[in-house]
PDB file of N, CA and C in Angstrom:
ATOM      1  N   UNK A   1     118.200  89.007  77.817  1.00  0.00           N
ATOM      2  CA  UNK A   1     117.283  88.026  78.357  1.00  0.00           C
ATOM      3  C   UNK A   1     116.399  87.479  77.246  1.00  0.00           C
ATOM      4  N   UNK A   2     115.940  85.921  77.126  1.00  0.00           N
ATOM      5  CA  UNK A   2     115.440  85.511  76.488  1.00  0.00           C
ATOM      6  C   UNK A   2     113.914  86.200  76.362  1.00  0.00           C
ATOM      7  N   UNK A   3     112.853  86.117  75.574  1.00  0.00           N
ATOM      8  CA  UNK A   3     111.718  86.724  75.389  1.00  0.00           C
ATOM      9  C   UNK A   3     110.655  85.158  76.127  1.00  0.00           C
ATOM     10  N   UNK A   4     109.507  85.499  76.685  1.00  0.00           N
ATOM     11  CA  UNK A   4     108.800  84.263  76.084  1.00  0.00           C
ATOM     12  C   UNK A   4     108.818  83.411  77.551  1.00  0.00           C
ATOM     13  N   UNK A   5     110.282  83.023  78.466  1.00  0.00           N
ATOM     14  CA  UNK A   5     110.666  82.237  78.916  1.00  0.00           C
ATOM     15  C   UNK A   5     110.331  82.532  80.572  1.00  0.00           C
ATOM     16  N   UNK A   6     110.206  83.574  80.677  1.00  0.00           N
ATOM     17  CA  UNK A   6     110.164  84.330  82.730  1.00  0.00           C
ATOM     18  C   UNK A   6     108.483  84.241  83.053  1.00  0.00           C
ATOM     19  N   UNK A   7     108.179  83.595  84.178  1.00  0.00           N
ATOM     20  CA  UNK A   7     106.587  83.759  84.677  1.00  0.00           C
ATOM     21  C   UNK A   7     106.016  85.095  84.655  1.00  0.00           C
ATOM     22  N   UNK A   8     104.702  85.217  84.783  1.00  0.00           N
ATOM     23  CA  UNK A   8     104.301  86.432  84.529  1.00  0.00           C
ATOM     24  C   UNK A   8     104.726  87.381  86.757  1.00  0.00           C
ATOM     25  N   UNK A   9     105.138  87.703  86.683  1.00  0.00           N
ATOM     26  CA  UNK A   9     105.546  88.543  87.866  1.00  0.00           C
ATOM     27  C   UNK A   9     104.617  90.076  87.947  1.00  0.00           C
ATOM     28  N   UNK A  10     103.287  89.471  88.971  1.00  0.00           N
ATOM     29  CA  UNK A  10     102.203  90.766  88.488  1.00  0.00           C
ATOM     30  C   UNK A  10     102.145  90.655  90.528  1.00  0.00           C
ATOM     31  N   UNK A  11     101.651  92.256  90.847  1.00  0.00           N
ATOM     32  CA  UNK A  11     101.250  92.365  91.952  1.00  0.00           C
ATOM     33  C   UNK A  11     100.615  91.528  92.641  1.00  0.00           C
ATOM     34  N   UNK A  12     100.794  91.296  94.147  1.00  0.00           N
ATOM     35  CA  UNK A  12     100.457  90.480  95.077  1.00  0.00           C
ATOM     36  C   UNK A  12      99.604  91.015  96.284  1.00  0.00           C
ATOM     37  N   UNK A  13      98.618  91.051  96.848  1.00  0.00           N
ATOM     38  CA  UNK A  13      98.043  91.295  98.257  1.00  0.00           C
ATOM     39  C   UNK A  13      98.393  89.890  98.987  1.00  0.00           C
ATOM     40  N   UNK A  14      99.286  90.249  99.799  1.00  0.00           N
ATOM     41  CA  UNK A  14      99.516  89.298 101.364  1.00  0.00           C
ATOM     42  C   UNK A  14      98.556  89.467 102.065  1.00  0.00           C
ATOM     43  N   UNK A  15      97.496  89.116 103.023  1.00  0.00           N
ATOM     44  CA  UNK A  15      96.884  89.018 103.935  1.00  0.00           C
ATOM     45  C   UNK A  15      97.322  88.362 105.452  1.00  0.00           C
ATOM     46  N   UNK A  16      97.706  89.090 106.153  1.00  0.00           N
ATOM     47  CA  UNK A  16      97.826  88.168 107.226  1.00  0.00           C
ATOM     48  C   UNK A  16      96.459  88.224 108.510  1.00  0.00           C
ATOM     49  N   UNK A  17      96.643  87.091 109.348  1.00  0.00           N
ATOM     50  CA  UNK A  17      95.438  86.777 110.213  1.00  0.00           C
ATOM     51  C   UNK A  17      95.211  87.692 111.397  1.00  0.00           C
ATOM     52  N   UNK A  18      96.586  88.888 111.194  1.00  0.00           N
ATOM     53  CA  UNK A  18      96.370  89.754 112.329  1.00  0.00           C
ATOM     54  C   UNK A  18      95.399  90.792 111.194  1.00  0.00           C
ATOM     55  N   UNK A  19      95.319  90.784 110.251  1.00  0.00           N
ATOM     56  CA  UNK A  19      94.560  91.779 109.420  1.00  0.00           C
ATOM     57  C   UNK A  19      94.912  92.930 108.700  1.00  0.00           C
ATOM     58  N   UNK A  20      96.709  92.790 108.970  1.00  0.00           N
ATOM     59  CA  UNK A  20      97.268  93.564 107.772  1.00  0.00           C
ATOM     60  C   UNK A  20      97.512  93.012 106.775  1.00  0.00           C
ATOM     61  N   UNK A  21      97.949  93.969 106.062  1.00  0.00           N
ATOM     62  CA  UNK A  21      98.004  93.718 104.267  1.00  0.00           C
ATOM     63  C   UNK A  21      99.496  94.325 103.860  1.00  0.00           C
ATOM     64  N   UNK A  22      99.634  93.327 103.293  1.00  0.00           N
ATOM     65  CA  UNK A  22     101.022  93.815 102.147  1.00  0.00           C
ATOM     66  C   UNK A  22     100.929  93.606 100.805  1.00  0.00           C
ATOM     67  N   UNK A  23     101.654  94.815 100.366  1.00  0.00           N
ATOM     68  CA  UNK A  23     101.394  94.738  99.013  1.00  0.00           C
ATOM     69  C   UNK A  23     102.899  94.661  97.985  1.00  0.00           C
ATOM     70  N   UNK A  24     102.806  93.441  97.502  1.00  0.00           N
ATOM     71  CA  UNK A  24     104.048  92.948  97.062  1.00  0.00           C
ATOM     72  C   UNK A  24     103.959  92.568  95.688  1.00  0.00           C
ATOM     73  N   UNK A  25     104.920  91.987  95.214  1.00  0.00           N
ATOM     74  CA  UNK A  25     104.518  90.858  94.009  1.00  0.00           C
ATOM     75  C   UNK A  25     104.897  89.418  93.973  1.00  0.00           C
ATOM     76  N   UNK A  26     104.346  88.858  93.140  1.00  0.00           N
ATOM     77  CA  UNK A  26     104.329  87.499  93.263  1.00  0.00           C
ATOM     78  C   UNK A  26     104.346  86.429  91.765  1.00  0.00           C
ATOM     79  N   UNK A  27     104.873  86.204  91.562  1.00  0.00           N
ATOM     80  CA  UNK A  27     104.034  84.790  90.668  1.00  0.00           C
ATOM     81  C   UNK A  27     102.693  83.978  90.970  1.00  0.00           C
ATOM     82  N   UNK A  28     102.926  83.920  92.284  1.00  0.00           N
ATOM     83  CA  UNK A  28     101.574  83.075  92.305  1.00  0.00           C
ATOM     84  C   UNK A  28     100.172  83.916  92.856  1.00  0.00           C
ATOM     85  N   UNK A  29     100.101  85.451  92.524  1.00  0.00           N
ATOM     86  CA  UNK A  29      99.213  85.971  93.743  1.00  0.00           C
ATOM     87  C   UNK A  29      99.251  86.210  94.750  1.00  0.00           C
ATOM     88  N   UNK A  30      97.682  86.533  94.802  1.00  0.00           N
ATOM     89  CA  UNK A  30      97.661  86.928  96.122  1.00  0.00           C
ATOM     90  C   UNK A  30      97.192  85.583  97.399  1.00  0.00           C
ATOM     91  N   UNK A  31      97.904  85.572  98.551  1.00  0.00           N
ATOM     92  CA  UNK A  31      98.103  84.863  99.550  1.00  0.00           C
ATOM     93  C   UNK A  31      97.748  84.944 100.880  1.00  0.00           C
ATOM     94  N   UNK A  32      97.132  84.392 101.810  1.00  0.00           N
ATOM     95  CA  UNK A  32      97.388  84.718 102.736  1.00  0.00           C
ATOM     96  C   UNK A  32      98.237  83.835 103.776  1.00  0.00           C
ATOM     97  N   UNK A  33      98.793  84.399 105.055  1.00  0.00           N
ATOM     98  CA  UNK A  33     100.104  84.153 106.130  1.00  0.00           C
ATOM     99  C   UNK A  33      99.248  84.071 107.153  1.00  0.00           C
ATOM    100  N   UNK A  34     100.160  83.427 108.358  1.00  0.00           N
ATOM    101  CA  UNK A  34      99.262  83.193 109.566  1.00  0.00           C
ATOM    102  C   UNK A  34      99.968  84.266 110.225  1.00  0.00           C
ATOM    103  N   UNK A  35     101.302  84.745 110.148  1.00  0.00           N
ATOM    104  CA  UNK A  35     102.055  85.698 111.198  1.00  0.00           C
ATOM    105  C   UNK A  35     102.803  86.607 110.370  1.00  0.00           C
ATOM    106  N   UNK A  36     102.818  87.791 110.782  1.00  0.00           N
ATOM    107  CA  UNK A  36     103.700  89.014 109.445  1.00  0.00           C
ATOM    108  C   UNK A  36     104.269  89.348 110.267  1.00  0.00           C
ATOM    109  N   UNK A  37     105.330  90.869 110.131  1.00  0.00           N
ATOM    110  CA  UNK A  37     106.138  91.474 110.321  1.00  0.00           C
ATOM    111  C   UNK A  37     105.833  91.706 112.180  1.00  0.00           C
ATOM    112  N   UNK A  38     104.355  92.606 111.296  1.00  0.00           N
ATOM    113  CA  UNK A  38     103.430  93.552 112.373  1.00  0.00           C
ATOM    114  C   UNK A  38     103.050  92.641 113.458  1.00  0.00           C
ATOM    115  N   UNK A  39     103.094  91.645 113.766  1.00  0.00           N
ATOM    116  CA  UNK A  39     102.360  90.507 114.569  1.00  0.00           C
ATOM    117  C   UNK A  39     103.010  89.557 114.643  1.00  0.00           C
ATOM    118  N   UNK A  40     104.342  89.107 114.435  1.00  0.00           N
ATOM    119  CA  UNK A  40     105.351  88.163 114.716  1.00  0.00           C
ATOM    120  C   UNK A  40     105.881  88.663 116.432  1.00  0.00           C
ATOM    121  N   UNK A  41     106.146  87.554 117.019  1.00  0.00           N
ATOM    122  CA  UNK A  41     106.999  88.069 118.506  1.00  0.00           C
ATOM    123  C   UNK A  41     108.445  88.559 118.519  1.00  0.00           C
ATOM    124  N   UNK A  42     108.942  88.114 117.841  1.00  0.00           N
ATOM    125  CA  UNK A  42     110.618  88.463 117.738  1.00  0.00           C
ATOM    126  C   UNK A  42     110.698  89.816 116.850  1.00  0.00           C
ATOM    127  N   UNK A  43     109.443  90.518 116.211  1.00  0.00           N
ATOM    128  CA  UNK A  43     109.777  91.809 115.829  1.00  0.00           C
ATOM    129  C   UNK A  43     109.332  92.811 116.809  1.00  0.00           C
ATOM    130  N   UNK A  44     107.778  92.381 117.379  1.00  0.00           N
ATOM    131  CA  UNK A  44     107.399  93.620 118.131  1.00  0.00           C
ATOM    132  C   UNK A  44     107.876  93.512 119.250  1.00  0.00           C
ATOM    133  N   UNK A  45     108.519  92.379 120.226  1.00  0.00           N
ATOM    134  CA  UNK A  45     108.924  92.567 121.309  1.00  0.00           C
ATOM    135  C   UNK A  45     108.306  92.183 122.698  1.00  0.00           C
ATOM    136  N   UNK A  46     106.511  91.525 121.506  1.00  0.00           N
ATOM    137  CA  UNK A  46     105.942  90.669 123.061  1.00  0.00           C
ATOM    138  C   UNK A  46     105.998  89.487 123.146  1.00  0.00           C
ATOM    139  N   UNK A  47     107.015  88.933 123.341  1.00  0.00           N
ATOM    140  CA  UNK A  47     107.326  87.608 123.653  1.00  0.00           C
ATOM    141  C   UNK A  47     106.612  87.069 124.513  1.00  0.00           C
ATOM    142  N   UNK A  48     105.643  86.271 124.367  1.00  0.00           N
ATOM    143  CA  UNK A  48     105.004  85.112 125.293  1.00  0.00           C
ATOM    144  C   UNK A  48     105.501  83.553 125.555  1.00  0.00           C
ATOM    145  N   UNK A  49     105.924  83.568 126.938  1.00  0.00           N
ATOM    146  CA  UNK A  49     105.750  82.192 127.245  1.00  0.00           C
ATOM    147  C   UNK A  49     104.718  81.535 127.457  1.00  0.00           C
ATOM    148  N   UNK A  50     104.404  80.664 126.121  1.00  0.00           N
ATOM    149  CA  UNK A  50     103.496  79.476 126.320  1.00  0.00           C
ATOM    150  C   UNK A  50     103.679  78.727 126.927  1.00  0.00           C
ATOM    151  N   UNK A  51     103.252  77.772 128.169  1.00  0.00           N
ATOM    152  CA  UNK A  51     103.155  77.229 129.556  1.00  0.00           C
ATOM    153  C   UNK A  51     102.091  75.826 128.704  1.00  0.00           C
ATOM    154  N   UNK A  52     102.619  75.063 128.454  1.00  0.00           N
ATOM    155  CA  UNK A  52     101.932  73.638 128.181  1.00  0.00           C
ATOM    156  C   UNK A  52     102.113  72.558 128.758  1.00  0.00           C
ATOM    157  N   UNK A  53     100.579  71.979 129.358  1.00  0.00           N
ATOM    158  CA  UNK A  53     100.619  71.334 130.357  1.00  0.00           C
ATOM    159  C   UNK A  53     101.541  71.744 131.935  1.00  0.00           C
ATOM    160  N   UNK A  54     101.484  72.776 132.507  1.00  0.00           N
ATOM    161  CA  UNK A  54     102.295  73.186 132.962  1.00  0.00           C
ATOM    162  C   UNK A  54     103.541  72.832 133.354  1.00  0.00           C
ATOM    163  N   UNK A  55     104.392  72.712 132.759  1.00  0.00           N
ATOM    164  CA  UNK A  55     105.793  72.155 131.847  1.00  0.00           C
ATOM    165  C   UNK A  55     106.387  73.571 133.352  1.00  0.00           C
ATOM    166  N   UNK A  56     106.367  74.483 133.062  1.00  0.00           N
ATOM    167  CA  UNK A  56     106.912  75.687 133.876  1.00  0.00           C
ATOM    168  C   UNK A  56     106.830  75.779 135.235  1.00  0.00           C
ATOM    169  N   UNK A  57     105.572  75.592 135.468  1.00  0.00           N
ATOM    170  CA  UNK A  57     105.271  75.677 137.140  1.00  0.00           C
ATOM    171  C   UNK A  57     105.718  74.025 137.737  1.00  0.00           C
ATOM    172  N   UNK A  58     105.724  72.920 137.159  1.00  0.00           N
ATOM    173  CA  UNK A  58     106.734  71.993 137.482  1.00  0.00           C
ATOM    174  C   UNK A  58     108.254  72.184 137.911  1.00  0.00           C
ATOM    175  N   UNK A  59     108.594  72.573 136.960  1.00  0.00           N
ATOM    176  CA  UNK A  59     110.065  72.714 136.657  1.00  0.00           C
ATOM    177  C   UNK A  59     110.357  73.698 137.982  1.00  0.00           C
ATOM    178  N   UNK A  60     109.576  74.478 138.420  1.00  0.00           N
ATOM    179  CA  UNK A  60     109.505  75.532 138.843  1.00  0.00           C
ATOM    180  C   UNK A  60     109.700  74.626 140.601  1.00  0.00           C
ATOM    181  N   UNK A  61     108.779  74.181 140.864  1.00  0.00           N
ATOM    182  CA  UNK A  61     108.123  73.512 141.926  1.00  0.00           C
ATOM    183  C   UNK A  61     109.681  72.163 142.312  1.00  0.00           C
ATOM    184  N   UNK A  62     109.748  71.817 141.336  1.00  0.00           N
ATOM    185  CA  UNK A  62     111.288  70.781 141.362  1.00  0.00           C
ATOM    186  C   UNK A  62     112.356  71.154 142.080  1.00  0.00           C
ATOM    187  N   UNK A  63     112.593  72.645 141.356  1.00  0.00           N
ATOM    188  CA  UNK A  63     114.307  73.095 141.718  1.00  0.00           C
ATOM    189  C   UNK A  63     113.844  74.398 142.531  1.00  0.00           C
ATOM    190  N   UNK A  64     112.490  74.602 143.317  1.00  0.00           N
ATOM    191  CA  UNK A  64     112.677  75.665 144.038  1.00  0.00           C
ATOM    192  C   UNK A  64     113.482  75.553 145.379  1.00  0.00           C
ATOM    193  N   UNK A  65     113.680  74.381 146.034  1.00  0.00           N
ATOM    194  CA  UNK A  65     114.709  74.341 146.984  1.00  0.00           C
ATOM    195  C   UNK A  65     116.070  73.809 147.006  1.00  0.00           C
ATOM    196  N   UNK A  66     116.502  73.896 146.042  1.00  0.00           N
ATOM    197  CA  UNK A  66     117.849  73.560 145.733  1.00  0.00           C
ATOM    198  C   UNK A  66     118.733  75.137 145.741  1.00  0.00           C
ATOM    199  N   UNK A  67     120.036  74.849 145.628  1.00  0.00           N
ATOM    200  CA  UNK A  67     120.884  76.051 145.660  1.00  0.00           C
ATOM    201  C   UNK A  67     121.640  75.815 144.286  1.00  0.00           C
ATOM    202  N   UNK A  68     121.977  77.267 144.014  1.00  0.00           N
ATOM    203  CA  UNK A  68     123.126  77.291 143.071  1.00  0.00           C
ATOM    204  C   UNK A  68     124.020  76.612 143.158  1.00  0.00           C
ATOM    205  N   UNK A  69     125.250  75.755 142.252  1.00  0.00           N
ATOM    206  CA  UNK A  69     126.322  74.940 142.484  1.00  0.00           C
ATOM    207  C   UNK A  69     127.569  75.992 142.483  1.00  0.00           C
ATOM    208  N   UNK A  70     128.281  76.018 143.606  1.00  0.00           N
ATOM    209  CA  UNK A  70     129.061  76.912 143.986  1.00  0.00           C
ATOM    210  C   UNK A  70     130.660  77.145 142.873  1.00  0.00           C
ATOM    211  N   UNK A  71     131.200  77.654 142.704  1.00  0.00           N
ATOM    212  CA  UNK A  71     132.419  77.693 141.849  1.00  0.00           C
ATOM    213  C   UNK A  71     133.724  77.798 143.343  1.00  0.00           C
TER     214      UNK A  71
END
């Protein structure tokens, strides 16, 4: 490998807004994230449906008296 030529690659603190910390490295520092590992939905498993403008209870209210289409 050339000498001289690679960024300096020095330890990193991640911060995320749930208030954990990771400790990584980086080129550019330390950073902070709005969502990590610990606090993402698709890792821990609490998936929330967000309901905007109630988009759901419409939809809901539309096709509650209709039937399945038969095979």
């Amino acid at each position: 490998m050339k000498q001289g030529i690679h960024p300096d690659y020095r330890s990193a603190r991640v911060l995320c807004a749930c208030g954990n910390v990771i400790e990584t490295r980086s080129v550019k520092g330390d950073f902070h994230v709005d969502v990590c590992s610990a606090c993402h939905p698709f890792f821990t498993g609490k998936h929330k449906l967000l309901d905007t403008a109630g988009r759901v209870e419409r939809f809901r209210k539309k096709y509650a008296g209709t039937q399945p289409a038969q095979k």
